[in-house]
Structure formats: C-alpha cells, structure tokens
C-alpha atoms as a PDB file:
ATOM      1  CA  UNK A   1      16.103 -31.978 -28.549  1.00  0.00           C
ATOM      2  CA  UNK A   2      14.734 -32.974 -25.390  1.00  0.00           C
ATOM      3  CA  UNK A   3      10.854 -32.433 -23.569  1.00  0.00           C
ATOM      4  CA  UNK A   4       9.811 -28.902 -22.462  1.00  0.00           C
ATOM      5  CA  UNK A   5      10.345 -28.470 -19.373  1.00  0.00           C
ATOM      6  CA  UNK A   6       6.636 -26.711 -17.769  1.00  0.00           C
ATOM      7  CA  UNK A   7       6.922 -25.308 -14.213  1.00  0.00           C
ATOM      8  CA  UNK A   8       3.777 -23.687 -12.946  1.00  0.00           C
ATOM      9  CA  UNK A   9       4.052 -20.582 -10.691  1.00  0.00           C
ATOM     10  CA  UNK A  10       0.627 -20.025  -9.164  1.00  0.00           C
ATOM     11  CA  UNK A  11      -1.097 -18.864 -11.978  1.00  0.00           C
ATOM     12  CA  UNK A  12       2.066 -18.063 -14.420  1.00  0.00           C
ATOM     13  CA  UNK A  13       3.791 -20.857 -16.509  1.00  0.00           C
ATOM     14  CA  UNK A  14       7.362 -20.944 -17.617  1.00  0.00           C
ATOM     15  CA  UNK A  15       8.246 -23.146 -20.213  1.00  0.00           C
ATOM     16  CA  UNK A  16      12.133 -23.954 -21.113  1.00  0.00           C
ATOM     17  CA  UNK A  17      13.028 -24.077 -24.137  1.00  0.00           C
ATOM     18  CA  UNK A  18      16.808 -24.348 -23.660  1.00  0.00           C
ATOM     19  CA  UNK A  19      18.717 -24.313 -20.893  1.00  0.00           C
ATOM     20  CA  UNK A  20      22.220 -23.568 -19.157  1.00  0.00           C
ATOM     21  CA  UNK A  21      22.972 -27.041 -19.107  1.00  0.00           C
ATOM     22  CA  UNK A  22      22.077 -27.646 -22.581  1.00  0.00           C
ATOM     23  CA  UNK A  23      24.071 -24.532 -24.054  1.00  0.00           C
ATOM     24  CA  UNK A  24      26.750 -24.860 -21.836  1.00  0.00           C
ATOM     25  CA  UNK A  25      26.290 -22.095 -19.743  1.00  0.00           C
ATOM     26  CA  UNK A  26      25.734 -19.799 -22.754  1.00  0.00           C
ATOM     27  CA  UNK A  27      21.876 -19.076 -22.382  1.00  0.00           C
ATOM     28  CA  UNK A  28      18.697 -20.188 -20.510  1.00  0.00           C
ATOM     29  CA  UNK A  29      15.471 -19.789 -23.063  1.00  0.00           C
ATOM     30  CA  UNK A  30      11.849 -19.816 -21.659  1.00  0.00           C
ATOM     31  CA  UNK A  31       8.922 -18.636 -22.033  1.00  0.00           C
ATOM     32  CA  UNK A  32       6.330 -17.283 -19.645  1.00  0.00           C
ATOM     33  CA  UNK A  33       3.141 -17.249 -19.728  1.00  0.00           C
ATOM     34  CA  UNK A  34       0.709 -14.951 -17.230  1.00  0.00           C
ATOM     35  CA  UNK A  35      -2.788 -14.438 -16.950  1.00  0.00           C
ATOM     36  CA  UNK A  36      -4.773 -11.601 -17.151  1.00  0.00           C
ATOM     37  CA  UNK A  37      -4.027  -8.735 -14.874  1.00  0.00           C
ATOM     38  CA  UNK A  38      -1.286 -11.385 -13.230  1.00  0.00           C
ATOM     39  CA  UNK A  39       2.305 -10.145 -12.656  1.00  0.00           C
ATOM     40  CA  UNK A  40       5.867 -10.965 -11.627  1.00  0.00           C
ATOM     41  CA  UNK A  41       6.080 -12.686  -7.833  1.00  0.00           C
ATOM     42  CA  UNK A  42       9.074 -10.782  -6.539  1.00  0.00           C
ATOM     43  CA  UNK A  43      10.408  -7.843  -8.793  1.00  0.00           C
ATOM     44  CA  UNK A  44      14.435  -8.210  -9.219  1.00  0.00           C
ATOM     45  CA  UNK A  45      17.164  -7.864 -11.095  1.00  0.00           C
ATOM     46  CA  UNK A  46      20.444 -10.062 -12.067  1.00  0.00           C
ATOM     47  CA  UNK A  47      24.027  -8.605 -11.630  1.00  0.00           C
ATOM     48  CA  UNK A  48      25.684 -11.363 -14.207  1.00  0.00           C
ATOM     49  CA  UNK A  49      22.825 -11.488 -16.548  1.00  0.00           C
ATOM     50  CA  UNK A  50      21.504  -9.450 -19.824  1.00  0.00           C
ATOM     51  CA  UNK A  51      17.523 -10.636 -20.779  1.00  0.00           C
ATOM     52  CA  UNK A  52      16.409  -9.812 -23.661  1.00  0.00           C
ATOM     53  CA  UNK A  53      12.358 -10.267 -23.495  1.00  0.00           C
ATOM     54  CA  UNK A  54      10.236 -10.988 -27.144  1.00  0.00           C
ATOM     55  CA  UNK A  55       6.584 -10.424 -26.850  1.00  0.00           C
ATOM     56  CA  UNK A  56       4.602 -13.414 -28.464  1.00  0.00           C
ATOM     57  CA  UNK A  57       1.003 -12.237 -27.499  1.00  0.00           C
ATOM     58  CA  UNK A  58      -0.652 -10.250 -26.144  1.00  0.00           C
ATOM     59  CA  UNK A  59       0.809  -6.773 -23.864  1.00  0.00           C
ATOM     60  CA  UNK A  60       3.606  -7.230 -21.069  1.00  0.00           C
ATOM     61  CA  UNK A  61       4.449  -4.184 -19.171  1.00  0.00           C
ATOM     62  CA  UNK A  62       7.540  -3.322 -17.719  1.00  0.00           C
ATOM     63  CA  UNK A  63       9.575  -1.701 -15.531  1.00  0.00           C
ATOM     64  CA  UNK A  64      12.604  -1.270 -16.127  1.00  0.00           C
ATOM     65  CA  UNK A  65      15.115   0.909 -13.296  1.00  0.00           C
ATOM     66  CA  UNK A  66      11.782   3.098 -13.292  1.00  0.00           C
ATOM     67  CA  UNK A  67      10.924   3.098 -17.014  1.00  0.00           C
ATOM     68  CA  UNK A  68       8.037   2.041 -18.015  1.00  0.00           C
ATOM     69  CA  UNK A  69       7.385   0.022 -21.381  1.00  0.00           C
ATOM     70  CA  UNK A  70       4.868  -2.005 -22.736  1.00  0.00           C
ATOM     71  CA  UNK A  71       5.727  -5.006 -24.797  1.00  0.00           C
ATOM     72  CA  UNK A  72       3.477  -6.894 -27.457  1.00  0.00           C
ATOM     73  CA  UNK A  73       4.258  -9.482 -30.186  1.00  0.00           C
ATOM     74  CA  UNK A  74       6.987  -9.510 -32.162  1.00  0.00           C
ATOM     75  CA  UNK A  75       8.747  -6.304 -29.940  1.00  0.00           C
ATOM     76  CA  UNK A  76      11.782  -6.861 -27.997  1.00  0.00           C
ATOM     77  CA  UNK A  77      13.253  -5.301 -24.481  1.00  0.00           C
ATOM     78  CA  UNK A  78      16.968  -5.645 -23.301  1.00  0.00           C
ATOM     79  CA  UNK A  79      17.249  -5.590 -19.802  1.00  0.00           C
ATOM     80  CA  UNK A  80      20.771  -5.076 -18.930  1.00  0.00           C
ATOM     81  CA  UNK A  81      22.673  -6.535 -15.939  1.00  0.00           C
ATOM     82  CA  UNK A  82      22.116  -5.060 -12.538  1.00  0.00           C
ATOM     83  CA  UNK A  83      18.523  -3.254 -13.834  1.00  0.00           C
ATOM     84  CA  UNK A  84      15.974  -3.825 -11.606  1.00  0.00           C
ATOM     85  CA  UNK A  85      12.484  -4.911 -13.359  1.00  0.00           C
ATOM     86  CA  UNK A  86       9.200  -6.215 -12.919  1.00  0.00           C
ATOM     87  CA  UNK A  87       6.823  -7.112 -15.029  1.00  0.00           C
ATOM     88  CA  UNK A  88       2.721  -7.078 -15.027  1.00  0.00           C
ATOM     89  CA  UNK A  89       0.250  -7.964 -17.631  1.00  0.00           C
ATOM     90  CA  UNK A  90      -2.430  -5.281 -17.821  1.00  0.00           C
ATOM     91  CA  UNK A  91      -4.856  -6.634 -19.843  1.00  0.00           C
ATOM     92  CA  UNK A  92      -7.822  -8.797 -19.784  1.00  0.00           C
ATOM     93  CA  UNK A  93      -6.388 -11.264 -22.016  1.00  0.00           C
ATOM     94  CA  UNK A  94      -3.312 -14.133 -21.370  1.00  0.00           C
ATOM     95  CA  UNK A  95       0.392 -12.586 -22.459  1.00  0.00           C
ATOM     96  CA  UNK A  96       3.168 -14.224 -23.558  1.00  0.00           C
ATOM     97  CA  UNK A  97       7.109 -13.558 -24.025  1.00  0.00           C
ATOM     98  CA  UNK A  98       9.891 -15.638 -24.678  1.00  0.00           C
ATOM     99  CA  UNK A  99      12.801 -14.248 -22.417  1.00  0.00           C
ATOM    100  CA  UNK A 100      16.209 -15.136 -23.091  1.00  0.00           C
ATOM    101  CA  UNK A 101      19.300 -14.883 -20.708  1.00  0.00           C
ATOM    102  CA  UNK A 102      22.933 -14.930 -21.257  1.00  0.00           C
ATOM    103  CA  UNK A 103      25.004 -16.154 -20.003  1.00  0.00           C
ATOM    104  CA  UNK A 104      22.632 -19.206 -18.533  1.00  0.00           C
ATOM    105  CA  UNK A 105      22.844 -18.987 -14.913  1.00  0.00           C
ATOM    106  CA  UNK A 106      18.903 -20.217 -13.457  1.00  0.00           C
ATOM    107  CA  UNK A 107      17.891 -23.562 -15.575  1.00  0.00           C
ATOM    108  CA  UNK A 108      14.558 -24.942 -14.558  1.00  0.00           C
ATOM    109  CA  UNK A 109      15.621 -25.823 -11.231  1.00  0.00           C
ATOM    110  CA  UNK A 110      15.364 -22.115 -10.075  1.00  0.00           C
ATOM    111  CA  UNK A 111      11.475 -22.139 -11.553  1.00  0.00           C
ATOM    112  CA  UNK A 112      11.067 -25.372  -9.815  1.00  0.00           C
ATOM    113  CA  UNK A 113      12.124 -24.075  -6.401  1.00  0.00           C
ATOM    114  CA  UNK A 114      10.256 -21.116  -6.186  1.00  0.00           C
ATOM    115  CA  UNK A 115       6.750 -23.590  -7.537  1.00  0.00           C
ATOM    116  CA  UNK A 116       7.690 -25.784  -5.062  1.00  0.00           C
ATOM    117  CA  UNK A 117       7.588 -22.701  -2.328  1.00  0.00           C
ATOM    118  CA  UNK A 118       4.392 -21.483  -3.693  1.00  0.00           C
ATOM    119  CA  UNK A 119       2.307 -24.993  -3.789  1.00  0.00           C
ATOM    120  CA  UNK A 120      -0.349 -25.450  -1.149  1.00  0.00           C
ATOM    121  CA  UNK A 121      -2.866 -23.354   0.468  1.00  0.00           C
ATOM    122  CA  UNK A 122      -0.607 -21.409   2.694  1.00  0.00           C
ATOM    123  CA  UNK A 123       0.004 -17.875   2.254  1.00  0.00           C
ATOM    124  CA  UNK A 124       3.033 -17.176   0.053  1.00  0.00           C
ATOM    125  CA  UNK A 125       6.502 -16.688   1.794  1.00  0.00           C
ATOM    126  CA  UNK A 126       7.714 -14.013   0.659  1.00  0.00           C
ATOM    127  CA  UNK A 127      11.404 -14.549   2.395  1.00  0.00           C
ATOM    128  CA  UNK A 128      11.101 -17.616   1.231  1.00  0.00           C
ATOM    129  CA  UNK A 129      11.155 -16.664  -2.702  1.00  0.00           C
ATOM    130  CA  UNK A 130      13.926 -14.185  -1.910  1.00  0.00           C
ATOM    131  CA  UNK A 131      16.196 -16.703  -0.382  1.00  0.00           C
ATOM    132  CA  UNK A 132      15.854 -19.053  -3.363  1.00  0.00           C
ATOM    133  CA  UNK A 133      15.677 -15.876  -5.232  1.00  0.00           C
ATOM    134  CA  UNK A 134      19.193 -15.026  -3.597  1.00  0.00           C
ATOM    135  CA  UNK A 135      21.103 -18.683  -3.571  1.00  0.00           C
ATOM    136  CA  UNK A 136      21.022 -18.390  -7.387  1.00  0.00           C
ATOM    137  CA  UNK A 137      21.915 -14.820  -7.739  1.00  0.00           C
ATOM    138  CA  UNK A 138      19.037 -13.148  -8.722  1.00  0.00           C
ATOM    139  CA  UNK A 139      18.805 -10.024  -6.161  1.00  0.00           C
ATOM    140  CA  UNK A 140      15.044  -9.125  -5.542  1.00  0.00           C
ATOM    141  CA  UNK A 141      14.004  -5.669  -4.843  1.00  0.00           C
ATOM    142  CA  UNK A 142      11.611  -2.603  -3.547  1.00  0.00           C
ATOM    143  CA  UNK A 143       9.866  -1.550  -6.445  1.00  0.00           C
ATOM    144  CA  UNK A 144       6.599   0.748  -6.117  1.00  0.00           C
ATOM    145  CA  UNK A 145       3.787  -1.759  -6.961  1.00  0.00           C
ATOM    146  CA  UNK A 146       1.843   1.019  -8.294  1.00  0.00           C
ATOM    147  CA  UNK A 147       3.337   1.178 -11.349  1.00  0.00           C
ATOM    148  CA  UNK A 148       2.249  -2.302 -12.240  1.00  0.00           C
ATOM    149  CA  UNK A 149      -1.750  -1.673 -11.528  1.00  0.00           C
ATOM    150  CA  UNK A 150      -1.958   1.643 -12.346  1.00  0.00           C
ATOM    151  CA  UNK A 151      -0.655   0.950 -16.334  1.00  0.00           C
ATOM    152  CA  UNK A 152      -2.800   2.138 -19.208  1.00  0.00           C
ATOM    153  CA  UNK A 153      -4.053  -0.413 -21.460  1.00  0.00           C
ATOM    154  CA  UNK A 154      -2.631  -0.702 -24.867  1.00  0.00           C
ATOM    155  CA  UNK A 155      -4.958  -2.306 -27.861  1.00  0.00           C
END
C-alpha cells in the first residue's frame, strides 16, 4: 500500500486512502477532516457518482436535495448520483468522515487543484473552484447557505 496522500483545503484536510487509479476506476476513498464551525467550499453534486459518507468523529451536517441530516461516528449517509449536497460542521469541536465514491472518478489530483486555487492571501475565486469543480465533473450549485449556520447542535 502506498503513502497517504494529505491535501489541505484552507482549513479542511482530505486524506486518500485509495484512489481511482489504485482500484481501477472502481472507488476513490478519503477522508476529510474540518474544523469547527468550518464547511464545504462550493456545495455540489456528481451526476456519475454514489458517496456514501461514514462519520468517524465528531457531528457532520448535511444537506442533502434539501434534507437535512446530521452525521456522527459510526453512522452512514448515501448520497445518490445527481443529489445536490453540502456539508457543514456545527460544532465546536473537529469532525471527521471517511467518504467513499464509486465509481472513482476525482483521485487526489481534483483535491490538489482546488488547494492549489485556494493557497495565498488572495480572496478565494470562486469561478475558479467551479471550473476545476466542472473539468472533472462535479457540477456545483445554489444552495441556501442558511441551512448550514443555522443547524442545531447535536451532543
């Protein structure tokens, strides 16, 4: 098995496990991790991909084409293909969740991308992300931000 692969997205980390190129298309594996009260860059969703999302620790919330669930360790989420989602961590404490898609379609080179738009001091742009977002298929999309602050905290 080779190295992890860590990319660092402002203040979120994704760390592959396994990716297209290792399974032969069949899945990318990673997991995220995001600080307290931190959330997803660009909400989206991915017309050829299912992800199915495993809470590790601490309380994820999404939102999932408008539903809203909350996700600690040990409970899982399928997000189908074509649902748009976002996620959020509402707590005051770091979350993690190992997300798993099939087929593998983004490898670390998506995550890489995307870090590579975000580094420096600059502003983020926004058209930016959804261009990368876009060349590898994953659509982004309006989603009321509201329902990521405005989440009730789960102990």
């Amino acid at each position: 098995m080779s190295a992890l692969h860590v990319i660092q997205l402002g203040r979120m980390t994704v760390t592959f496990i396994m990716s297209e190129r290792q399974t032969r298309g069949y899945l990318d594996a990673f997991e995220v991790t995001l600080p307290a009260n931190g959330r997803i860059i660009v909400p989206h969703r991915h017309p050829d991909c299912d992800e199915t999302i495993i809470g590790l620790d601490g309380i994820t919330s999404w939102t999932v084409d408008g539903v809203i669930k909350q996700i600690g360790p040990g409970e899982q989420l399928l997000i189908p293909r074509d649902a748009d989602h976002g996620f959020f961590n509402p707590s005051s404490k770091i979350s993690r969740f190992m997300c798993i898609l099939t087929p593998g379609k983004l490898g670390p080179d998506y995550f890489q991308e995307i870090a590579i738009a975000m580094a420096g001091d600059a502003p983020v742009d926004y058209a930016d992300i959804c261009a990368i977002m876009t060349r590898y298929g994953v659509i982004p999309v309006a989603m009321d931000q509201a329902n990521f602050v405005n989440l009730a905290h789960r102990d």
